[in-house]
C-alpha atoms as a PDB file:
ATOM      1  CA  UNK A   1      23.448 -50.393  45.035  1.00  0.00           C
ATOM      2  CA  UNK A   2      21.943 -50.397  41.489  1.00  0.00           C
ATOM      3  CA  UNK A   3      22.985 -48.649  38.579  1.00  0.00           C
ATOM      4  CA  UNK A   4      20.807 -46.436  37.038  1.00  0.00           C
ATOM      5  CA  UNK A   5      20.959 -46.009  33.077  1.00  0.00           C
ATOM      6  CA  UNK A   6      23.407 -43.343  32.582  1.00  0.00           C
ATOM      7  CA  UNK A   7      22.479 -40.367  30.749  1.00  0.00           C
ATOM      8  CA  UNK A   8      24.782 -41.091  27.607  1.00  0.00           C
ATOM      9  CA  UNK A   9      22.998 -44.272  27.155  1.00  0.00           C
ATOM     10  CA  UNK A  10      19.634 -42.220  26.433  1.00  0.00           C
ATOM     11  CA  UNK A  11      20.675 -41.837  22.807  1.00  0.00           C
ATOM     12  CA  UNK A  12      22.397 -44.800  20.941  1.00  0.00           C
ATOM     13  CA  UNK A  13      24.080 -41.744  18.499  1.00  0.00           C
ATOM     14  CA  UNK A  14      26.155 -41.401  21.134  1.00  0.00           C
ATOM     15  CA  UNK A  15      27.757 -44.475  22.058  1.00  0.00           C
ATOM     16  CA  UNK A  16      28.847 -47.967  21.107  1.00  0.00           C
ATOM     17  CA  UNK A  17      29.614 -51.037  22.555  1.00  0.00           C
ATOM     18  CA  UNK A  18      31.994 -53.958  21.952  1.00  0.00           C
ATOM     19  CA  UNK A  19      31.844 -57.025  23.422  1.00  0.00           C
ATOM     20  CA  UNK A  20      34.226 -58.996  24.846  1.00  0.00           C
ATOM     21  CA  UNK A  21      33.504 -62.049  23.185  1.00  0.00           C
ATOM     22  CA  UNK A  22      36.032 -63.945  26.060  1.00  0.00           C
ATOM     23  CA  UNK A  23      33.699 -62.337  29.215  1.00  0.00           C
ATOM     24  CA  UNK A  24      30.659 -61.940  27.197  1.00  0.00           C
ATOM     25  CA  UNK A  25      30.569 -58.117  28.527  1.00  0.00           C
ATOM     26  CA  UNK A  26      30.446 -54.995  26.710  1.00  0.00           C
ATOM     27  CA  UNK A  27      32.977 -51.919  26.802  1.00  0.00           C
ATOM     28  CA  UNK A  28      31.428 -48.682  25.680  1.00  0.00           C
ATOM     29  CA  UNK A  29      32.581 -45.705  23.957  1.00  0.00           C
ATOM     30  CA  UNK A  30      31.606 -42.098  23.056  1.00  0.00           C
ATOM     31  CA  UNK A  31      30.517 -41.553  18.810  1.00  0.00           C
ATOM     32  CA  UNK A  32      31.918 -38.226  18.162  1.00  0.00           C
ATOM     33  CA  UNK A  33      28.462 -36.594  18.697  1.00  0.00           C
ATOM     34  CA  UNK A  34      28.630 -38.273  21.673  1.00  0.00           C
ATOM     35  CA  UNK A  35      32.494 -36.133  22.310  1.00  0.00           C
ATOM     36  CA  UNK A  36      30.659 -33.452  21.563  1.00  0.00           C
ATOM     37  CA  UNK A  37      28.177 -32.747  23.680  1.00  0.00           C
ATOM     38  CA  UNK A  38      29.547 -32.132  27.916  1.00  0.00           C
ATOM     39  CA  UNK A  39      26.918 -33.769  29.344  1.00  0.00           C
ATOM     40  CA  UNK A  40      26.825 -36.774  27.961  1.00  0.00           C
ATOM     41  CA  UNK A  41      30.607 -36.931  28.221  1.00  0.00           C
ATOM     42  CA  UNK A  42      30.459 -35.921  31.861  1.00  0.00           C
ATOM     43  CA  UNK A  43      27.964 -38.795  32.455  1.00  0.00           C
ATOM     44  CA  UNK A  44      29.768 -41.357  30.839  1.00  0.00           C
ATOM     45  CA  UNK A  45      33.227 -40.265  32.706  1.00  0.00           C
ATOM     46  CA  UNK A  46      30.745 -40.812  36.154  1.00  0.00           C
ATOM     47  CA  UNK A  47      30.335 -43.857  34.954  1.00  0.00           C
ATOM     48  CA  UNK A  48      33.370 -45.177  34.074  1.00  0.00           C
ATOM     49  CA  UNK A  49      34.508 -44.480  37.295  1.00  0.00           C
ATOM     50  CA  UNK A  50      31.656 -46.611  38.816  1.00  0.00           C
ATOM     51  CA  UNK A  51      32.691 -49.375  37.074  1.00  0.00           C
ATOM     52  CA  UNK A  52      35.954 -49.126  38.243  1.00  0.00           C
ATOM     53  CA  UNK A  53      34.479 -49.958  41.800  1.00  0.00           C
ATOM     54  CA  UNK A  54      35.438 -53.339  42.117  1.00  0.00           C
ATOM     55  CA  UNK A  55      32.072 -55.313  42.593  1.00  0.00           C
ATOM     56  CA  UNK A  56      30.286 -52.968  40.259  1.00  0.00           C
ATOM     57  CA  UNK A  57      31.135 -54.503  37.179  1.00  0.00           C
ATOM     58  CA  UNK A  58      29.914 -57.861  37.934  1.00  0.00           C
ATOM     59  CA  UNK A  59      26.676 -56.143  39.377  1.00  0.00           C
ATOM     60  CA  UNK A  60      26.195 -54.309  36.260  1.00  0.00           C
ATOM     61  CA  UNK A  61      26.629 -57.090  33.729  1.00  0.00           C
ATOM     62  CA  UNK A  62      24.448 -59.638  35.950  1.00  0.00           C
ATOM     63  CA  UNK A  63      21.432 -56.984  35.844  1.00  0.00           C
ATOM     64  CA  UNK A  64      21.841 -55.968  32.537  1.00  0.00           C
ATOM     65  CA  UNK A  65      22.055 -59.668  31.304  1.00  0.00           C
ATOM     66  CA  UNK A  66      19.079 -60.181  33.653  1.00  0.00           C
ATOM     67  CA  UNK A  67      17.233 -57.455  32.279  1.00  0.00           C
ATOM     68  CA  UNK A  68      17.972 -58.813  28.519  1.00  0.00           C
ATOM     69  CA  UNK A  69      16.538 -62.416  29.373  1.00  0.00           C
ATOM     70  CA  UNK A  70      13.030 -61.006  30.749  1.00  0.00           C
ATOM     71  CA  UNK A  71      12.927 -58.718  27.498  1.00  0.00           C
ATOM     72  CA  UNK A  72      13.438 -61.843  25.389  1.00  0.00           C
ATOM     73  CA  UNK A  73      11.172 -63.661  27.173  1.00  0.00           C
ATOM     74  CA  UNK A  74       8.561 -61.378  27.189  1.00  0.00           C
ATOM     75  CA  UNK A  75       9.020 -60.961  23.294  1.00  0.00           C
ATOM     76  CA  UNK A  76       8.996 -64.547  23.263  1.00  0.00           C
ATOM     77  CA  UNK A  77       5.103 -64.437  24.822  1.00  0.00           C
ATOM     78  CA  UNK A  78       3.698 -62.016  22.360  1.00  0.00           C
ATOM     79  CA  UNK A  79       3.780 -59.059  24.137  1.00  0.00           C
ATOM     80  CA  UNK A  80       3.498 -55.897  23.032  1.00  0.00           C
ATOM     81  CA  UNK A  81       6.767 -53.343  23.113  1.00  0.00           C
ATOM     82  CA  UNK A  82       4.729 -51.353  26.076  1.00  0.00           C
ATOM     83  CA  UNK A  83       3.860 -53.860  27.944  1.00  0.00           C
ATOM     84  CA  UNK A  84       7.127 -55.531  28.150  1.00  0.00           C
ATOM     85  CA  UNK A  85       8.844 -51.662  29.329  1.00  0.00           C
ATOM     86  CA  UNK A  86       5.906 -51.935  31.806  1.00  0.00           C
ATOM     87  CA  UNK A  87       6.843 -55.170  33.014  1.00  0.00           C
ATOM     88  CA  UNK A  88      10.428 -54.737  33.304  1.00  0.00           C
ATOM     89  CA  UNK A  89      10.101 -50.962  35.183  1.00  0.00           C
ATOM     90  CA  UNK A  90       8.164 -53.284  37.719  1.00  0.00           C
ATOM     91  CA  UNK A  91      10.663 -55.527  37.970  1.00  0.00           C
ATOM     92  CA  UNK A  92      13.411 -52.814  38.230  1.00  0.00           C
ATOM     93  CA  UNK A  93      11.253 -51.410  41.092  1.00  0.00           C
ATOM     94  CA  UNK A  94      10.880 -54.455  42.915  1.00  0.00           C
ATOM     95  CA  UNK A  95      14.713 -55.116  43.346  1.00  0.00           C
ATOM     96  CA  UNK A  96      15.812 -51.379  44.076  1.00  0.00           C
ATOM     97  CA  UNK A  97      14.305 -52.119  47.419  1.00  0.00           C
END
């Protein structure tokens, strides 16, 4: 199972990440804007609890850290910001099935 983007991730005003520079993963938290609005703290409560699913972590970090890579490499090439979110919804696409 993949994780989709959650919905408080849609705006960066209302979150933040740390990394764990040990790991090399992130832990995220609500901005108070972020607090303040119930659907973006519902969604981020979802996904906490997703994480918590023992294999979903790892899952998580691997596709995110996959995802980063083809950005960079893409950026890397030349290519234009649209053309790199094309490429990467395709690739998203492919391994969802």
């Amino acid at each position: 199972m993949l994780l989709d983007m959650p919905y408080f991730m849609e705006n960066k005003d209302w979150f933040y990440r740390i990394k764990n520079e040990e790991t090399g993963t992130y832990k995220y938290f609500l901005t108070v804007l972020g607090k303040s609005i119930p659907e973006v703290v519902k969604s981020y409560e979802e996904h906490q609890k997703q994480l918590n699913e023992p294999d979903m972590v790892f899952i998580y970090n691997s596709l995110k850290d996959a995802e980063e890579s083809i950005r960079n490499d893409l950026k890397a090439k030349g290519l234009a910001e649209n053309e790199i979110e094309k490429q990467v919804s395709e690739w998203k696409e492919r391994i969802s099935k």
